[in-house]
C-alpha atoms as a PDB file:
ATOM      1  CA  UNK A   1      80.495  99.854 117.407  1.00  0.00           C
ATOM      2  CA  UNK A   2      82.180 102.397 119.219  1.00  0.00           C
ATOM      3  CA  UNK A   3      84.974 105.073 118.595  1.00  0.00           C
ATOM      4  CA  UNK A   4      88.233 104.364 119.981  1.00  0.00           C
ATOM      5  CA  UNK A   5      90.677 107.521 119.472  1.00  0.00           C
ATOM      6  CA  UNK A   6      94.881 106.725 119.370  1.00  0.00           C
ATOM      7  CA  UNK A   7      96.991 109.935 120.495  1.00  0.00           C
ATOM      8  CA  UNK A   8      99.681 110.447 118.066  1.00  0.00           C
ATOM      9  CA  UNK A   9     102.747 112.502 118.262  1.00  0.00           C
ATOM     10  CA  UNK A  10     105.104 113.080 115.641  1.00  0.00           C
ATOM     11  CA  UNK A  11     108.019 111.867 118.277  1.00  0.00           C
ATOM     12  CA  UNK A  12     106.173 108.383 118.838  1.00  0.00           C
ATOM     13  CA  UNK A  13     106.011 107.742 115.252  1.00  0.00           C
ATOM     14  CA  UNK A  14     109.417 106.141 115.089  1.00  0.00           C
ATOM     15  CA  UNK A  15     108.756 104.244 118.925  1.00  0.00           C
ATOM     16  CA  UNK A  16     108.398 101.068 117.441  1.00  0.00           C
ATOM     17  CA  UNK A  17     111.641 101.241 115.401  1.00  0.00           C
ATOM     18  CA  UNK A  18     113.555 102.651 118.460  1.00  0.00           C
ATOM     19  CA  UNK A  19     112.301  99.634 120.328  1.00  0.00           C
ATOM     20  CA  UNK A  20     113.963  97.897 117.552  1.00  0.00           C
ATOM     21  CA  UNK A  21     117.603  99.194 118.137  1.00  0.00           C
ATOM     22  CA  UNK A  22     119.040 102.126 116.664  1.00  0.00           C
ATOM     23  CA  UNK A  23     122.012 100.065 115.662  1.00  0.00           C
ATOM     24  CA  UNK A  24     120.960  98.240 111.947  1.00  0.00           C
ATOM     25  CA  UNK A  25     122.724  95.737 110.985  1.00  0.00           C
ATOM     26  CA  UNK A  26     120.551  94.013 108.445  1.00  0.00           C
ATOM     27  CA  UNK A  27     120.883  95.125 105.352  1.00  0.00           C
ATOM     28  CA  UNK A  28     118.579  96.381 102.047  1.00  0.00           C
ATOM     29  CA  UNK A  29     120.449  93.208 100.069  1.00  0.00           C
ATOM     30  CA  UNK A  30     119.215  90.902 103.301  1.00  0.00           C
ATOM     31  CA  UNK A  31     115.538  91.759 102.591  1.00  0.00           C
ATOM     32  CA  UNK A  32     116.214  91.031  98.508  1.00  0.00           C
ATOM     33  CA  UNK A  33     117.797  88.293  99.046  1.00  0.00           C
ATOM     34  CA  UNK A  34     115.382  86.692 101.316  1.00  0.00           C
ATOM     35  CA  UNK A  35     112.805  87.311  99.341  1.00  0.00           C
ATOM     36  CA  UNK A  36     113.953  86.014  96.211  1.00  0.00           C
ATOM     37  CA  UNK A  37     114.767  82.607  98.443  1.00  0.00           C
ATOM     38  CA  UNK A  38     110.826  82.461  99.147  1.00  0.00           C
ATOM     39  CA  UNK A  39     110.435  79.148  96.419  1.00  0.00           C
ATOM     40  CA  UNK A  40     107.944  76.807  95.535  1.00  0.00           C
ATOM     41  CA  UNK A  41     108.247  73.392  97.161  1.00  0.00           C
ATOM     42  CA  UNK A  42     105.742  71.224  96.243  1.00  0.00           C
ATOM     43  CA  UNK A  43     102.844  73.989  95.186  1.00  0.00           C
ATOM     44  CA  UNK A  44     104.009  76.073  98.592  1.00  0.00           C
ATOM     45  CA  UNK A  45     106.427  79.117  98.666  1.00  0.00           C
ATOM     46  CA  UNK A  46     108.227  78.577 101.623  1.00  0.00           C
ATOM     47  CA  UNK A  47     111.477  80.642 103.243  1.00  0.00           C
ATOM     48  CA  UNK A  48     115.172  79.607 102.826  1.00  0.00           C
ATOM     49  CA  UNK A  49     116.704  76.513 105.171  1.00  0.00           C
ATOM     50  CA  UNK A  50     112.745  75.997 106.244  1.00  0.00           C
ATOM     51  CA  UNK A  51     113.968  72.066 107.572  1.00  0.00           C
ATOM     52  CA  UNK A  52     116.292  74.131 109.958  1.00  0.00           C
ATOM     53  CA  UNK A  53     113.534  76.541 110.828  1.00  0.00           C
ATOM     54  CA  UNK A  54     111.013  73.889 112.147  1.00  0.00           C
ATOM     55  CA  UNK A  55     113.571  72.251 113.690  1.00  0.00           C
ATOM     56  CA  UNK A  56     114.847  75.613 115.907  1.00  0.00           C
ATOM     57  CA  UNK A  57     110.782  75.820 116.057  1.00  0.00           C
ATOM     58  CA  UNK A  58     110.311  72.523 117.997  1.00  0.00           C
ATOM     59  CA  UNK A  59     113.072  73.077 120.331  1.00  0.00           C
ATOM     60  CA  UNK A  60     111.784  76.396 120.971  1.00  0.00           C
ATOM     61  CA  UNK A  61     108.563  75.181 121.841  1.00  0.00           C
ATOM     62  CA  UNK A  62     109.765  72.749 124.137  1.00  0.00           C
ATOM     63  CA  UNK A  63     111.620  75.121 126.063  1.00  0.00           C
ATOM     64  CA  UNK A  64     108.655  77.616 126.143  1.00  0.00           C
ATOM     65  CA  UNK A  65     105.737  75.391 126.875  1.00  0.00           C
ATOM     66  CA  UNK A  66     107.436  72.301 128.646  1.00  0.00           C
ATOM     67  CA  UNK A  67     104.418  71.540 131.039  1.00  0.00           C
ATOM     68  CA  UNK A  68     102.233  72.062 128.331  1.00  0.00           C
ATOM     69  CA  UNK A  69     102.773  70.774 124.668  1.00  0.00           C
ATOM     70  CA  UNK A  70     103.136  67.263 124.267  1.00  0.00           C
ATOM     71  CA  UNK A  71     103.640  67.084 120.794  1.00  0.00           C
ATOM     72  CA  UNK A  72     104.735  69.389 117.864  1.00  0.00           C
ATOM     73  CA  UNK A  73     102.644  67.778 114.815  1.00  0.00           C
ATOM     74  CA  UNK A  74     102.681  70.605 112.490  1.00  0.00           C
ATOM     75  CA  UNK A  75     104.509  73.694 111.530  1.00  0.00           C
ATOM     76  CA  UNK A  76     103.295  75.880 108.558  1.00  0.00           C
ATOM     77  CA  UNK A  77     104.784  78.951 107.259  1.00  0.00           C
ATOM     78  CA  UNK A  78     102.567  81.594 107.638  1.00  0.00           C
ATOM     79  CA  UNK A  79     104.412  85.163 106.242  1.00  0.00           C
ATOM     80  CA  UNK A  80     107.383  87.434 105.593  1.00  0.00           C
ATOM     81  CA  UNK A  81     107.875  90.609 106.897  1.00  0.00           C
ATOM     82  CA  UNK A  82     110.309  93.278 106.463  1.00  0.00           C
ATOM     83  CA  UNK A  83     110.357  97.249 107.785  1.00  0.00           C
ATOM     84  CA  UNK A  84     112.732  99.372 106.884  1.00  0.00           C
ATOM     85  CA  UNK A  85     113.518 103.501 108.460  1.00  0.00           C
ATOM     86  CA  UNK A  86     116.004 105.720 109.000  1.00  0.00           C
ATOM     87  CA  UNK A  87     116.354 104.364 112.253  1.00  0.00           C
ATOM     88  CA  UNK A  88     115.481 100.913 112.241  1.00  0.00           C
ATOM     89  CA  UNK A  89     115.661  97.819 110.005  1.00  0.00           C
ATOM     90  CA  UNK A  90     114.189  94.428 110.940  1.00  0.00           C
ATOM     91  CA  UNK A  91     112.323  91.285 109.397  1.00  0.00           C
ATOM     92  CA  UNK A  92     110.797  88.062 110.379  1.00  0.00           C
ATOM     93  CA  UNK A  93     108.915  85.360 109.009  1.00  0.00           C
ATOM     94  CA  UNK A  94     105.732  84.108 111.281  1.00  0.00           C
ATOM     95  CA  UNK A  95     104.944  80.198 111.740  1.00  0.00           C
ATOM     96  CA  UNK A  96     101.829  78.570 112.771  1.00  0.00           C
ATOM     97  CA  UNK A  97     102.328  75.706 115.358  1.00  0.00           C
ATOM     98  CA  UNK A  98      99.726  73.390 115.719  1.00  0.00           C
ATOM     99  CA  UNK A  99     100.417  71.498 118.790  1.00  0.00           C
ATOM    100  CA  UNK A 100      98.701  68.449 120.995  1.00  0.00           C
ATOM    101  CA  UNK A 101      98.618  69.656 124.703  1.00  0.00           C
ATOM    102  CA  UNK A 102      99.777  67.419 127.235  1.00  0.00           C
ATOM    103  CA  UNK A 103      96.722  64.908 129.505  1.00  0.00           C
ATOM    104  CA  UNK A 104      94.212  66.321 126.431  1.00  0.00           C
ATOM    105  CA  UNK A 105      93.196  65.207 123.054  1.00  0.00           C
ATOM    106  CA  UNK A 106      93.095  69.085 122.307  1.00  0.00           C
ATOM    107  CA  UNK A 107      95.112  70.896 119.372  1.00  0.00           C
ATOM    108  CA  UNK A 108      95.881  74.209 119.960  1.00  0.00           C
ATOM    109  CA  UNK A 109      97.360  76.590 117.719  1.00  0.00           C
ATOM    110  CA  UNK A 110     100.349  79.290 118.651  1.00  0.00           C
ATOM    111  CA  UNK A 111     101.841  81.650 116.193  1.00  0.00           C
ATOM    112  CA  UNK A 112     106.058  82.065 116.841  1.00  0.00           C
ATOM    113  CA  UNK A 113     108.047  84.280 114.879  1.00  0.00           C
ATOM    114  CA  UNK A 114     111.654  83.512 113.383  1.00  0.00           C
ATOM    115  CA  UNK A 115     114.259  86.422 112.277  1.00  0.00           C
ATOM    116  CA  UNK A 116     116.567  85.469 109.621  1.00  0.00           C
ATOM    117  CA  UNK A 117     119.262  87.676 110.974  1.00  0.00           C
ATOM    118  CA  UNK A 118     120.237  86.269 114.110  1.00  0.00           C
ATOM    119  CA  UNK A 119     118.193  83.223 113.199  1.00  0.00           C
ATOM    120  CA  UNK A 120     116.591  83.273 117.108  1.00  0.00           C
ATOM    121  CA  UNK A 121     112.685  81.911 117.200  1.00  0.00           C
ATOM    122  CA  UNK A 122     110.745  84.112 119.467  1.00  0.00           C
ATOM    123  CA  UNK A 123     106.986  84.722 120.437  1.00  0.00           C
ATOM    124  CA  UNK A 124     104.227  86.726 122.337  1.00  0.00           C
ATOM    125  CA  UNK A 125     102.062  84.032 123.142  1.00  0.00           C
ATOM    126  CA  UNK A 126     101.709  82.752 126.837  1.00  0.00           C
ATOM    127  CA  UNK A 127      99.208  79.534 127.820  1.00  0.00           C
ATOM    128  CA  UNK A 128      96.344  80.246 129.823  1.00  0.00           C
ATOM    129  CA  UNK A 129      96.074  77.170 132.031  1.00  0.00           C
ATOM    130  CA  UNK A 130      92.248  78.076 133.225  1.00  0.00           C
ATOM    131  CA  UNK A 131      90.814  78.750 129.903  1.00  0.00           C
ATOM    132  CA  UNK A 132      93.276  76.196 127.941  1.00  0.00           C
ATOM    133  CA  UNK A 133      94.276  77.829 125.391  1.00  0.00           C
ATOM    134  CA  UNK A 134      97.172  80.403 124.249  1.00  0.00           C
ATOM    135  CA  UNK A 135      96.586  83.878 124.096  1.00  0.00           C
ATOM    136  CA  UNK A 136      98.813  87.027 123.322  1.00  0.00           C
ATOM    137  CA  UNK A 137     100.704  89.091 125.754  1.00  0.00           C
ATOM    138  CA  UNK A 138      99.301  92.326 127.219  1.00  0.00           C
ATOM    139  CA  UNK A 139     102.440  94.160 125.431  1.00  0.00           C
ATOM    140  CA  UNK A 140     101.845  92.610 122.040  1.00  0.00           C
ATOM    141  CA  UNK A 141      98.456  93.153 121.637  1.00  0.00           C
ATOM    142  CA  UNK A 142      98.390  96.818 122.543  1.00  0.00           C
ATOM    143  CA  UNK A 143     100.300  97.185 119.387  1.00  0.00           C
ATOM    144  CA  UNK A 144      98.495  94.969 117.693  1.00  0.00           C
ATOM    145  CA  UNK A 145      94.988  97.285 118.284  1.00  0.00           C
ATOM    146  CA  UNK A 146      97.348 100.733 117.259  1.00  0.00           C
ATOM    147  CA  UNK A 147      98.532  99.450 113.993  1.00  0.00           C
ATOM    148  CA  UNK A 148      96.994 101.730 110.967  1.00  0.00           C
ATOM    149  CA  UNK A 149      94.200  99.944 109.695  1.00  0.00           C
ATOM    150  CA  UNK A 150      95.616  98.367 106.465  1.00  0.00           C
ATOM    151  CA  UNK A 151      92.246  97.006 104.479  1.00  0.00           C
ATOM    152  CA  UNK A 152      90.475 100.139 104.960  1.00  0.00           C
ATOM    153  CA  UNK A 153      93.681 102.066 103.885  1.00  0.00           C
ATOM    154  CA  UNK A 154      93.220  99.688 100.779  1.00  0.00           C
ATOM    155  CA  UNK A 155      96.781  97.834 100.889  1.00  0.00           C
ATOM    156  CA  UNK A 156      95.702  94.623 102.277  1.00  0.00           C
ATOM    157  CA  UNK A 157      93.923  92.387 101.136  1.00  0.00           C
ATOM    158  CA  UNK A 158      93.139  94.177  97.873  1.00  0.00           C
ATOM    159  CA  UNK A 159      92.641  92.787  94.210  1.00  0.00           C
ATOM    160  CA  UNK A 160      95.455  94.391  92.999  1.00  0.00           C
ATOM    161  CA  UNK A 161      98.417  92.875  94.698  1.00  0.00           C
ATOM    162  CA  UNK A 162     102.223  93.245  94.443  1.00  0.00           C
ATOM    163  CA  UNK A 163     104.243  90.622  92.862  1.00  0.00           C
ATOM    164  CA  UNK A 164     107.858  89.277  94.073  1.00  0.00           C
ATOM    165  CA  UNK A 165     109.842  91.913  91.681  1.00  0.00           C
ATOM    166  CA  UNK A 166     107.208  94.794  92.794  1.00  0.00           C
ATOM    167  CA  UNK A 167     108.849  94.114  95.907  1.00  0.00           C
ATOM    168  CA  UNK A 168     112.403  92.953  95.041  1.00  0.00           C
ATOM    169  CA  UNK A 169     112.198  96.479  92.629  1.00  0.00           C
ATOM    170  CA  UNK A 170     111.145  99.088  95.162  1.00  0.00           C
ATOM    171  CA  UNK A 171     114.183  97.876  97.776  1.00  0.00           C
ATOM    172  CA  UNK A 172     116.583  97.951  94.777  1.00  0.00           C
ATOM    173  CA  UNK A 173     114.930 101.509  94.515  1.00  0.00           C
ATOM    174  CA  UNK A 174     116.403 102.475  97.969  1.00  0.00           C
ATOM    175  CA  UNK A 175     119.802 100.857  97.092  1.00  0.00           C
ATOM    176  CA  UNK A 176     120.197 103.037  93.637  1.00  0.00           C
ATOM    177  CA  UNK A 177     119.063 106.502  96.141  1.00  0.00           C
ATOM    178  CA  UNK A 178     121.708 105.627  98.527  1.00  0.00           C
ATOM    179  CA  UNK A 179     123.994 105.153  95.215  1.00  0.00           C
ATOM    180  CA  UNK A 180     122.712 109.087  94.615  1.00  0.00           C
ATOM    181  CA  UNK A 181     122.500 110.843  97.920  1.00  0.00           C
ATOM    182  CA  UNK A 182     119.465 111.979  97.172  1.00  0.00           C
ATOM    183  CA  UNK A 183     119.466 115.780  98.851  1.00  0.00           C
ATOM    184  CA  UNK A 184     121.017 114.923 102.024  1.00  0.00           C
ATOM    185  CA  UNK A 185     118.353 112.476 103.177  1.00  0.00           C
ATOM    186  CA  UNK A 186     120.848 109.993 103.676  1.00  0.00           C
ATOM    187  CA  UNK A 187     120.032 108.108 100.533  1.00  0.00           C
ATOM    188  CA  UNK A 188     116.717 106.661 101.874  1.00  0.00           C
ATOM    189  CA  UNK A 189     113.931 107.430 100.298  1.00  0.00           C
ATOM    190  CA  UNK A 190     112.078 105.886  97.857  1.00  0.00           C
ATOM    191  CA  UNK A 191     113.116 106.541  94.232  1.00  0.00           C
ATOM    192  CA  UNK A 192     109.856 107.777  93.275  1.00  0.00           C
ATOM    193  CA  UNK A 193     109.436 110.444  96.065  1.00  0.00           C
ATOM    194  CA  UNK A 194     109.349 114.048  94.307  1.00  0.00           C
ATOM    195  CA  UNK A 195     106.105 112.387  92.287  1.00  0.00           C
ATOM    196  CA  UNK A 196     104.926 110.678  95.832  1.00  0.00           C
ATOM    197  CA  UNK A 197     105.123 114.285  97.304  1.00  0.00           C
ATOM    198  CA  UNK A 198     103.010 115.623  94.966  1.00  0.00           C
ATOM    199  CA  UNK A 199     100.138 113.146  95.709  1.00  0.00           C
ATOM    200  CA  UNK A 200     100.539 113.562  99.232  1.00  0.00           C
ATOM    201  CA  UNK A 201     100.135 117.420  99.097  1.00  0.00           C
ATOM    202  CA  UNK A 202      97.242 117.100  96.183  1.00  0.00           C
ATOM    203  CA  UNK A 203      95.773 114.268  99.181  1.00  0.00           C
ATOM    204  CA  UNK A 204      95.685 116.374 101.762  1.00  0.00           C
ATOM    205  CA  UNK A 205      94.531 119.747 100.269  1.00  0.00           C
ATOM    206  CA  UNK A 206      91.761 117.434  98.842  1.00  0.00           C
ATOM    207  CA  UNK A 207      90.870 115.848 102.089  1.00  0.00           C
ATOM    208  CA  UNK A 208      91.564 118.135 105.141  1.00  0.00           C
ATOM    209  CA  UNK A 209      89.895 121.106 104.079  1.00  0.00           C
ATOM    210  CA  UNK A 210      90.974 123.577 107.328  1.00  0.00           C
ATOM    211  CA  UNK A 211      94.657 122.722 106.364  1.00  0.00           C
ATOM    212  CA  UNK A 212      96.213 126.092 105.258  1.00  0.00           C
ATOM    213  CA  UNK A 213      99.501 124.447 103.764  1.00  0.00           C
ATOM    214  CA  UNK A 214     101.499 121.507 103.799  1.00  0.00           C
ATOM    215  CA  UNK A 215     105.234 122.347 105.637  1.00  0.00           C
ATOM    216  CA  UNK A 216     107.308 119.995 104.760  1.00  0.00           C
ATOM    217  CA  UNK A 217     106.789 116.021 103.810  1.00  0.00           C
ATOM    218  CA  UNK A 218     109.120 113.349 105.357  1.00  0.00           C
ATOM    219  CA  UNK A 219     109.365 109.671 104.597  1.00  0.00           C
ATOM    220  CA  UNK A 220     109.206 107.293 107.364  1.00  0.00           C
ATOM    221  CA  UNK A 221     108.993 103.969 106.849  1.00  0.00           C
ATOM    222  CA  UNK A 222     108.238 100.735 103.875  1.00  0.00           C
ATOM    223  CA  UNK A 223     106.658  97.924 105.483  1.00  0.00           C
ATOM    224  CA  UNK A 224     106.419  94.571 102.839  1.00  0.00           C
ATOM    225  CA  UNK A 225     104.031  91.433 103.706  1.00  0.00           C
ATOM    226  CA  UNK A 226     104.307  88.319 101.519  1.00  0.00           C
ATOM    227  CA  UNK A 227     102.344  84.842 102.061  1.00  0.00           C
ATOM    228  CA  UNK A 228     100.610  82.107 100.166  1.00  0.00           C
ATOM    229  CA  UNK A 229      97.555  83.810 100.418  1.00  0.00           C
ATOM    230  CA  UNK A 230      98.589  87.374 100.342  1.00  0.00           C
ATOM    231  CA  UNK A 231     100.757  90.349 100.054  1.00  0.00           C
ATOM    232  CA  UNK A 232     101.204  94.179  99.877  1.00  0.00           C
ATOM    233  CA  UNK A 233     103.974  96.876 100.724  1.00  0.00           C
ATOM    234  CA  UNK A 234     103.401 100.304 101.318  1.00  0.00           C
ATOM    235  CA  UNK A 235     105.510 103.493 102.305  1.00  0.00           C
ATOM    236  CA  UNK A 236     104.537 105.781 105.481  1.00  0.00           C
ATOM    237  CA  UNK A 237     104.907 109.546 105.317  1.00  0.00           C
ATOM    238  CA  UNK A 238     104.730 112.583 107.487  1.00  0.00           C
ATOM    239  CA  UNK A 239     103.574 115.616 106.777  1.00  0.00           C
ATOM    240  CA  UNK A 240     103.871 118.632 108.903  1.00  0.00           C
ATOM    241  CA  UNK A 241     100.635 120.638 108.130  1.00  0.00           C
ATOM    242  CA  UNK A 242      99.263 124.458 109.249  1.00  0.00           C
ATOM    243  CA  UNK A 243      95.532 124.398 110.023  1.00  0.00           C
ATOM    244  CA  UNK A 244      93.838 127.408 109.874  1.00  0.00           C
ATOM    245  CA  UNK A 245      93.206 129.278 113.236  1.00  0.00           C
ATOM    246  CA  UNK A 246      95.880 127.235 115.055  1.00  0.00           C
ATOM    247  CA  UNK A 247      99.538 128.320 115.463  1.00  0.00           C
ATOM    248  CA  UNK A 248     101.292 125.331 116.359  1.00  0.00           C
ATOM    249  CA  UNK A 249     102.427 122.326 113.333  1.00  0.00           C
ATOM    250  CA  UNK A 250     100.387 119.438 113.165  1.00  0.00           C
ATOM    251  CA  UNK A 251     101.429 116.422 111.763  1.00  0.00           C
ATOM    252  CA  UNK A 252      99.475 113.520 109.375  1.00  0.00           C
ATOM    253  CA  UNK A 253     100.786 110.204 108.840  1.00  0.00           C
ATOM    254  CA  UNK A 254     100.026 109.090 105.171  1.00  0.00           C
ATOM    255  CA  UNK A 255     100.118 105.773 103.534  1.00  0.00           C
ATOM    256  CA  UNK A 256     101.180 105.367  99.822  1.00  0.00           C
ATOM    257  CA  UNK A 257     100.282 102.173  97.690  1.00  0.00           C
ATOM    258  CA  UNK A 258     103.225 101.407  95.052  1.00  0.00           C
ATOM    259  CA  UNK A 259     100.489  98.823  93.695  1.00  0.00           C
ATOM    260  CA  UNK A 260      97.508 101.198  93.742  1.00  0.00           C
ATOM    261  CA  UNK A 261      99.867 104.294  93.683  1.00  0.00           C
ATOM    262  CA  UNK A 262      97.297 105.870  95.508  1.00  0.00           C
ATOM    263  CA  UNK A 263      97.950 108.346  99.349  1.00  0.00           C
ATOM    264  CA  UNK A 264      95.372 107.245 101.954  1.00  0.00           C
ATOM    265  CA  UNK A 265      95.353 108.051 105.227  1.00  0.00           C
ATOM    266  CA  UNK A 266      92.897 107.663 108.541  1.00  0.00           C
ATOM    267  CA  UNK A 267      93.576 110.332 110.667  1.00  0.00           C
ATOM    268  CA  UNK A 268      90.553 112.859 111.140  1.00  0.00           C
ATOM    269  CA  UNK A 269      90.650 116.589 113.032  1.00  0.00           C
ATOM    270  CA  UNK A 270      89.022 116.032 116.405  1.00  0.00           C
ATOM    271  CA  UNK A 271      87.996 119.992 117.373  1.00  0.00           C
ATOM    272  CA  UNK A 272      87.574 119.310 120.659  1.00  0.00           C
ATOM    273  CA  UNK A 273      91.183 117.704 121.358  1.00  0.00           C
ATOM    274  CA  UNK A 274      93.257 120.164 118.536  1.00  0.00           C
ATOM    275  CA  UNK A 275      94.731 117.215 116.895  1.00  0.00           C
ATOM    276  CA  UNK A 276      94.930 115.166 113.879  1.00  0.00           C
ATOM    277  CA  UNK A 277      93.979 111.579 115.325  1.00  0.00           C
ATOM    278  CA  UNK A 278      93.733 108.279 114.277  1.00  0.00           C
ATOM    279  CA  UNK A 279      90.512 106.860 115.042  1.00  0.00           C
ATOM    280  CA  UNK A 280      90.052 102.879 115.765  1.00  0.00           C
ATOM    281  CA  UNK A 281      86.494 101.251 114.913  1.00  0.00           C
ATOM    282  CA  UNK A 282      86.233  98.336 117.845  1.00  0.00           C
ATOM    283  CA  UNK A 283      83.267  95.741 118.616  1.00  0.00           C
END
């Protein structure tokens, strides 16, 4: 195993949802109401209009891989996802393809992902024609290996999981702060977030011992997950911290459970770089 450290900057940590568009057009009620169309259909939960999914699925395919898919045999719904900032707002389910390729008996597998808002299918997978097989672009999987490692964190893949309404009940949460203006913070934060702020101070005095105080605390982001097989949602904070010795703010990004309601977070001080860092265990 090796160490693998991830700079992080307190102006990166809302990159991904600039690369997102600052413009948000989907709405709070969007993500409640697609969730509550995730149904059972014959022992599967599957998304709203899923006939008209594969279908845009196939075609998409075709268009993508013309030289290289011969047939479209399969298409399983794989998950939901939904993020939701200040600055950004997106969500998208994920399909597995399972697909013959062309002058082969060989079934390959490709993962495409469909947004229910301008109901496009898109993906990061490209065919390698030497190897045979599909793999994911350099782009994609560079955030891929920086995402916050969610089973350690103890949100995935846990015992204790979320249910629909968990879900449904913390976005109506943002709706009814909106409804309140809660203290100029535009409305969005969770409704819970006074008691969340206390756990995230008690966290970190606990756990970064050559923190002096805790500045200020800032909600950044909820992030839900939902599949046949699992499902969690969690909220990311900021805190803006003053170690002891050093004159400039740091920052920490923490991670709060709803299910669990427990703060984790992975970032350790490195001494010899001055920063709080996020630190990635590879093979």
């Amino acid at each position: 195993m090796k160490l693998k450290y991830i700079w992080f900057l307190f102006l990166c940590v809302g990159m991904q949802s600039i690369a997102q568009g600052l413009k948000i057009d989907v709405t709070i009620d969007d993500f409640i109401t697609e969730h509550e169309g995730l149904d059972h259909q014959n022992g599967e939960i599957v998304p709203i209009n899923i006939n008209e999914i594969k279908r845009k699925i196939r075609f998409f395919i075709e268009e993508k891989y013309p030289d290289v898919v011969e047939v479209t045999d399969n298409i399983i719904w794989d998950a939901y996802h939904t993020y939701t900032s200040h600055s950004s707002r997106y969500h998208y389910h994920t399909f597995i393809v399972r697909a013959i390729v062309k002058n082969t008996d060989r079934i390959k597998f490709v993962e495409v992902k469909y947004n229910p808002f301008n109901q496009l299918v898109y993906g990061d997978f490209r065919w390698d024609n030497e190897n045979q097989t599909f793999y994911l672009e350099e782009e994609a999987l560079r955030k891929e290996r920086n995402k916050p490692d969610l089973i350690m964190l103890e949100i995935a893949n846990q015992s204790s999981t979320p249910s629909l309404k968990d879900i449904v009940s913390e976005h109506e949460g943002f709706l009814q702060m909106i409804r309140l203006k809660n203290q100029g913070q535009n409305g969005l934060v969770p409704l819970d977030v006074e008691t969340i702020n206390g756990q995230i101070k008690a966290h970190v005095n606990d756990k970064y011992k050559n923190i002096e105080y805790t500045r200020n605390i800032i909600w950044n982001s909820y992030t839900t997950f939902m599949s046949p097989y699992s499902k969690h949602h969690y909220h990311s904070f900021i805190a803006q911290v003053k170690v002891k010795g050093i004159r400039i703010i740091k920052y920490l990004e923490l991670f709060y459970n709803p299910v669990t309601k427990r703060v984790t977070s992975d970032f350790v001080w490195v001494e010899e770089e001055q920063e709080f860092l996020r630190i990635k265990s590879t093979e």
